[in-house]
Protein backbone atom coordinates (compact mmCIF):
# COMPACT_ATOMS: atom_id res chain seq x y z
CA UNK A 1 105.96 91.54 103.81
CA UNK A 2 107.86 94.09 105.75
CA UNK A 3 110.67 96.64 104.87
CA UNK A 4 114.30 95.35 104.53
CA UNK A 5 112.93 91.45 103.67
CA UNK A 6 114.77 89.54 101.19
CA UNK A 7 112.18 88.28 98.54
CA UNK A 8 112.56 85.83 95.50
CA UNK A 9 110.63 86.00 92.78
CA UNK A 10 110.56 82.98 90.79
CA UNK A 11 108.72 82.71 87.22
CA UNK A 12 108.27 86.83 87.49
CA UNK A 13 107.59 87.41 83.68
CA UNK A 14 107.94 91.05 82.92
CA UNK A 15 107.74 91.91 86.31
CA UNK A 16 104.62 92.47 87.51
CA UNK A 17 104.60 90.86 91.00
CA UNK A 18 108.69 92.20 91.45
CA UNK A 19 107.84 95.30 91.39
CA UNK A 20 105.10 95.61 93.90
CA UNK A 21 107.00 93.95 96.32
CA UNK A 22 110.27 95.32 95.67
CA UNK A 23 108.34 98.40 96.57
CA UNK A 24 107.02 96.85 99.74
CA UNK A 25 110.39 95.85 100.86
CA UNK A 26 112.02 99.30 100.02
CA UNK A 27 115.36 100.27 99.14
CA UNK A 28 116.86 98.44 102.62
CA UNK A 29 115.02 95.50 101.34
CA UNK A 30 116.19 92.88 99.03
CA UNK A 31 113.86 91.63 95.48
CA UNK A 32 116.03 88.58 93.18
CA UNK A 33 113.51 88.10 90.45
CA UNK A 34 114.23 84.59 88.14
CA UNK A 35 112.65 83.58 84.74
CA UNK A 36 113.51 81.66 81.65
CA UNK A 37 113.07 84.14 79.12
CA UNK A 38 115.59 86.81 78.72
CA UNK A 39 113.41 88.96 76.93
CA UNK A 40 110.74 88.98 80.52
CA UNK A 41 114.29 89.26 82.48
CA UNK A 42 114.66 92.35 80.21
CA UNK A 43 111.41 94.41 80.37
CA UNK A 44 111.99 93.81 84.54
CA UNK A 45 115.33 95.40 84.55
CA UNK A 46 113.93 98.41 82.40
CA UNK A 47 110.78 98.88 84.57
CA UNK A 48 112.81 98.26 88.15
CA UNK A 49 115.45 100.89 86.41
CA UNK A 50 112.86 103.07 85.84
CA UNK A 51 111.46 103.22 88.83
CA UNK A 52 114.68 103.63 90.92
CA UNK A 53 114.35 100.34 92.28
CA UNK A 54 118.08 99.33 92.96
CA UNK A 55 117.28 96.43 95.14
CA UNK A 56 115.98 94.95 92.61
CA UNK A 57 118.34 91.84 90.87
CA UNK A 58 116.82 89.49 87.69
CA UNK A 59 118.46 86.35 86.81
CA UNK A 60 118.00 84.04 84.46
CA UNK A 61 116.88 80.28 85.48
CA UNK A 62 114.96 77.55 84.89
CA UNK A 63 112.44 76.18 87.71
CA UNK A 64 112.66 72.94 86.54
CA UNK A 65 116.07 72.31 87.76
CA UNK A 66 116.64 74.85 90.44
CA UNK A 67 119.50 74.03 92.51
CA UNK A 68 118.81 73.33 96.84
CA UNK A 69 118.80 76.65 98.38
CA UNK A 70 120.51 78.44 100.90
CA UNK A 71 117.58 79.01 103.35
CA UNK A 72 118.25 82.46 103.54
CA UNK A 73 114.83 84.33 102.52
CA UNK A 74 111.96 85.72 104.33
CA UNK A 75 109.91 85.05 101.52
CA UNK A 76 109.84 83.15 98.61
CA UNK A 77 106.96 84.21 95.59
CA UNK A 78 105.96 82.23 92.54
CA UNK A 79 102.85 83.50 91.01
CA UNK A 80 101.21 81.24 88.00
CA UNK A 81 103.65 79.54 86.94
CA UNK A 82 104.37 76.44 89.12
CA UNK A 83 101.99 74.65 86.82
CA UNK A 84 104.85 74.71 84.06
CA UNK A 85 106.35 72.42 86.30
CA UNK A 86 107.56 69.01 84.78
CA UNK A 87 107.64 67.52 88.31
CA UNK A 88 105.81 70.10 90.59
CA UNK A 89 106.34 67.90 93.67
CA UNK A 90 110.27 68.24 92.77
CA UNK A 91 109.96 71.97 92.31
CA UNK A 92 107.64 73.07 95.00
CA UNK A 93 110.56 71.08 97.15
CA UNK A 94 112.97 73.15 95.53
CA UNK A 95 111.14 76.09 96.19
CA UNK A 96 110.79 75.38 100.32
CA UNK A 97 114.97 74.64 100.42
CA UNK A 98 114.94 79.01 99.87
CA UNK A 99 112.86 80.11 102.51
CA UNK A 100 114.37 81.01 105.75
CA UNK A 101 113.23 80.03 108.95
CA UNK A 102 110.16 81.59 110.31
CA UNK A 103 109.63 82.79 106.21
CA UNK A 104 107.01 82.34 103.90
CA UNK A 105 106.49 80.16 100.53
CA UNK A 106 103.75 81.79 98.56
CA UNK A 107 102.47 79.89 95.27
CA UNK A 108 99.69 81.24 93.34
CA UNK A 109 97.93 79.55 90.32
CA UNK A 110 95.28 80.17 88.07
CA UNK A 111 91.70 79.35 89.66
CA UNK A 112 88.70 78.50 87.63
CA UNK A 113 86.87 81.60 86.53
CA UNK A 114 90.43 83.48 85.82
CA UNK A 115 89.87 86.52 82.16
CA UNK A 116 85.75 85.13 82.09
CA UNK A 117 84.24 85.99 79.91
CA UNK A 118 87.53 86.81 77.62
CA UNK A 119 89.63 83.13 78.05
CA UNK A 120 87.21 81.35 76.06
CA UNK A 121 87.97 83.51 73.09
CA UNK A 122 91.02 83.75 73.59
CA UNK A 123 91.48 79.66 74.10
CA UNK A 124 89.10 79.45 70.46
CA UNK A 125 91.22 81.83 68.53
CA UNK A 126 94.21 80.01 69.65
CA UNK A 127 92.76 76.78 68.34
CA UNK A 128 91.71 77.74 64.97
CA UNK A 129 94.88 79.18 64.04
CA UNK A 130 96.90 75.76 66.12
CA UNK A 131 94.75 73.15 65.95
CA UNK A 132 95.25 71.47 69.55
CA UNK A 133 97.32 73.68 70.86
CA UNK A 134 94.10 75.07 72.99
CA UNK A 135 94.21 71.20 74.80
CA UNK A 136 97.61 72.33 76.40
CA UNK A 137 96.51 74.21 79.14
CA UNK A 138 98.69 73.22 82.19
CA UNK A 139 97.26 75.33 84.72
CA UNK A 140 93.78 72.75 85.14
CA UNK A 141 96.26 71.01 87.35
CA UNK A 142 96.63 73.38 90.28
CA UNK A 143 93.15 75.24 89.79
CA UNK A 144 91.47 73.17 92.47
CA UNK A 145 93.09 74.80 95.89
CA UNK A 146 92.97 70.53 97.57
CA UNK A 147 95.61 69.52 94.88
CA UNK A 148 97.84 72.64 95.04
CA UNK A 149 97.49 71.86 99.02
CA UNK A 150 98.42 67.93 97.92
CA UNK A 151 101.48 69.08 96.22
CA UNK A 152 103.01 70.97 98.70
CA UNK A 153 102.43 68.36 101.67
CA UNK A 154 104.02 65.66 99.11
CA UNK A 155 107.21 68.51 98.33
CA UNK A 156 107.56 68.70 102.52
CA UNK A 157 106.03 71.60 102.75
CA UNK A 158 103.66 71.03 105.89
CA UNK A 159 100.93 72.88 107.31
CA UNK A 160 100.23 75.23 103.62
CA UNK A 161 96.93 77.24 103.88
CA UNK A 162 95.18 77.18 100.74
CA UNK A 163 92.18 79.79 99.60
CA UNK A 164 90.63 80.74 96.08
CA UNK A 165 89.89 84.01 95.60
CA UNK A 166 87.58 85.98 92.89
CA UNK A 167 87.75 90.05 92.01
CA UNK A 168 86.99 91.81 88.81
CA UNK A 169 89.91 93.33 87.05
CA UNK A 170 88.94 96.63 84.95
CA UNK A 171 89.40 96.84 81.82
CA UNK A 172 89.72 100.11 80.46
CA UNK A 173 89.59 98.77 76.70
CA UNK A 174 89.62 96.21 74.55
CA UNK A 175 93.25 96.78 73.40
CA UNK A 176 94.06 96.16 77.35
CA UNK A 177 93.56 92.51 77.12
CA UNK A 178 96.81 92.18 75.08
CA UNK A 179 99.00 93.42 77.95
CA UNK A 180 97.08 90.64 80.55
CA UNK A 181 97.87 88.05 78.35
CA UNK A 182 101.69 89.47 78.04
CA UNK A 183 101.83 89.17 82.30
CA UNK A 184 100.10 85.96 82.61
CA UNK A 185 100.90 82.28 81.98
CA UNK A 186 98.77 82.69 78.81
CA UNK A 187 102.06 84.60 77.27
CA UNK A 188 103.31 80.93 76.29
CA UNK A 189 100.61 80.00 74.26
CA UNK A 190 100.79 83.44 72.79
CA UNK A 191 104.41 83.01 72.49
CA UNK A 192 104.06 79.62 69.74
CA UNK A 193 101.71 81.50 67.82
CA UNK A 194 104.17 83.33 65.43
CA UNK A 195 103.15 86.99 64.06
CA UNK A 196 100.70 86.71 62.19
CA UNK A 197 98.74 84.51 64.27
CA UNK A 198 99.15 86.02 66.65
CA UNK A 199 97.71 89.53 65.27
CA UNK A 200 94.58 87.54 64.34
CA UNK A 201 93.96 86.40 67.82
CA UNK A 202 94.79 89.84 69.41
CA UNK A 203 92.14 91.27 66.70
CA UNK A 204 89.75 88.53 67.36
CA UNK A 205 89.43 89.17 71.00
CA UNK A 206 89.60 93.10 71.04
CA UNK A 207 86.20 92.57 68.61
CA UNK A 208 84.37 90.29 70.92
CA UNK A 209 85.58 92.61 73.87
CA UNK A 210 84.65 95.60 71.89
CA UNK A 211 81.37 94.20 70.91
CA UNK A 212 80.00 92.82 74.08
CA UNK A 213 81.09 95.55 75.69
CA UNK A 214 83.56 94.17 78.70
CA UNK A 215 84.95 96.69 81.12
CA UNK A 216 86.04 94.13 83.37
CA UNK A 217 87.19 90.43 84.31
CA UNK A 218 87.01 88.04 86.81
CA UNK A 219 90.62 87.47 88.20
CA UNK A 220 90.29 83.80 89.65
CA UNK A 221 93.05 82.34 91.82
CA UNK A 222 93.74 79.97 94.31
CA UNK A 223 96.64 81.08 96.44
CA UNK A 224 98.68 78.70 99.16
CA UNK A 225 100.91 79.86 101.69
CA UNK A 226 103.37 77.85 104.35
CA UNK A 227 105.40 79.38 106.91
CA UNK A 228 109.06 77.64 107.93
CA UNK A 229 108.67 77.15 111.40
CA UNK A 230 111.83 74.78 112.05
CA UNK A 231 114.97 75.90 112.13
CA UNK A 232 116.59 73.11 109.68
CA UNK A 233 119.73 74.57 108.01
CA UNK A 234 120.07 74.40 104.20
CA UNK A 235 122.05 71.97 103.05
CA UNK A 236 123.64 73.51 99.82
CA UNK A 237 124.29 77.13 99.02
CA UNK A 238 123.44 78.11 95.90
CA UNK A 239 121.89 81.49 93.41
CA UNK A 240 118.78 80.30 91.36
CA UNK A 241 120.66 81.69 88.30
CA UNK A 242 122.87 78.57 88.35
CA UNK A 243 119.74 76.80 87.13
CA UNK A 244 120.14 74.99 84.12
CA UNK A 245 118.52 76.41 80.76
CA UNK A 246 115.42 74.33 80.03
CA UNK A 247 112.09 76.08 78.59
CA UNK A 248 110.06 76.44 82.13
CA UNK A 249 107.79 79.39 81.46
């Protein structure tokens, strides 16, 4: 990623991944940022805004019905969240129709090992306040890096490079696992919880945090990454926020 690129960020959340690279691309550069949620599109506006980041543009959209792109970006980001995907073949196609020649398409997805030793908790707490709503974790499907690498040959995306990756996270205190499961795909499990259960499983988890004494966790991912090497035109122009309104993320 190099100064003045043009970058889309699809399934950004609150942000996280926008930000870094709208900083990477700098104020000649060129960061649209898409979710479903208006409230993520929100707290992205207010932390771009707050950082001076002008280059910066968030849209609403859905990935699930994502219009054909225009070809026109160096690089195109979606970091876990492809797995919401009702038809990730369709999407990950979708996805490929954005990138420019001679740019990138970078998906990354939850790996194996991702919040050990908190996710357990985290999944149990979940469960005994929603019984089976712990069995709908979507992410299992991309965690091995041969499927993700499937996917993408089956979308047309040739020649993807795909690599898992492991690093410890600190965790300064228990209280700052709430804000990883905010920025992560485990915000829509969080989401269906409603207030009150959700306090218990926030409380739940900062105990077992606080009593076994974690400072850290594994970050597990597998990452994939194509490069557009042909110069195919694409065939429709059109803005991700013309996507249509379906719950994606």
């Amino acid at each position: 990623m190099r100064p003045g690129d043009r970058v889309l960020d699809l399934c950004c959340g609150p942000g996280p991944m926008t930000i870094r690279i709208a900083e990477r691309v700098g104020p000649t550069g060129y960061v649209e940022s898409v979710d479903i949620l208006d409230e993520m599109l929100d707290i992205t506006r207010r932390r771009a805004g707050e950082r001076g980041l002008g280059q910066v543009t968030a849209r609403r959209g859905d990935i699930d019905t994502l219009p054909a792109g225009d070809g026109s970006f160096d690089i195109v980001n979606c970091s876990l969240g492809i797995y919401f995907a009702k038809d990730m073949v369709r999407t990950l196609s979708s996805f490929w129709s954005y990138v420019k020649p001679g740019g990138k398409l970078v998906i990354t997805t939850i790996g194996t090992r991702l919040f050990e030793p908190v996710l357990p908790v985290f999944f149990d707490a979940c469960e005994a306040e929603r019984p089976g709503m712990g069995a709908y974790l979507p992410w299992i499907r991309t965690e091995d890096p041969d499927v993700l690498r499937s996917l993408l040959d089956e979308a047309g995306v040739p020649g993807a490079v795909a690599t898992t990756r492991e690093t410890a996270m600190p965790l300064a205190t228990p209280q700052a696992w709430w804000p990883v499961v905010h920025a992560s795909g485990l915000r829509r499990l969080e989401s269906e919880l409603g207030a009150a259960a959700e306090a218990r499983v926030r409380s739940r988890c900062e105990n077992w945090l606080a009593a076994h004494r974690v400072t850290a966790l594994n970050v597990g991912t597998v990452r994939a990454i194509a490069t557009r090497n042909d110069s195919e035109a694409a065939s429709h122009v059109a803005h991700p926020s013309e996507a249509g309104e379906n719950r994606a993320q």
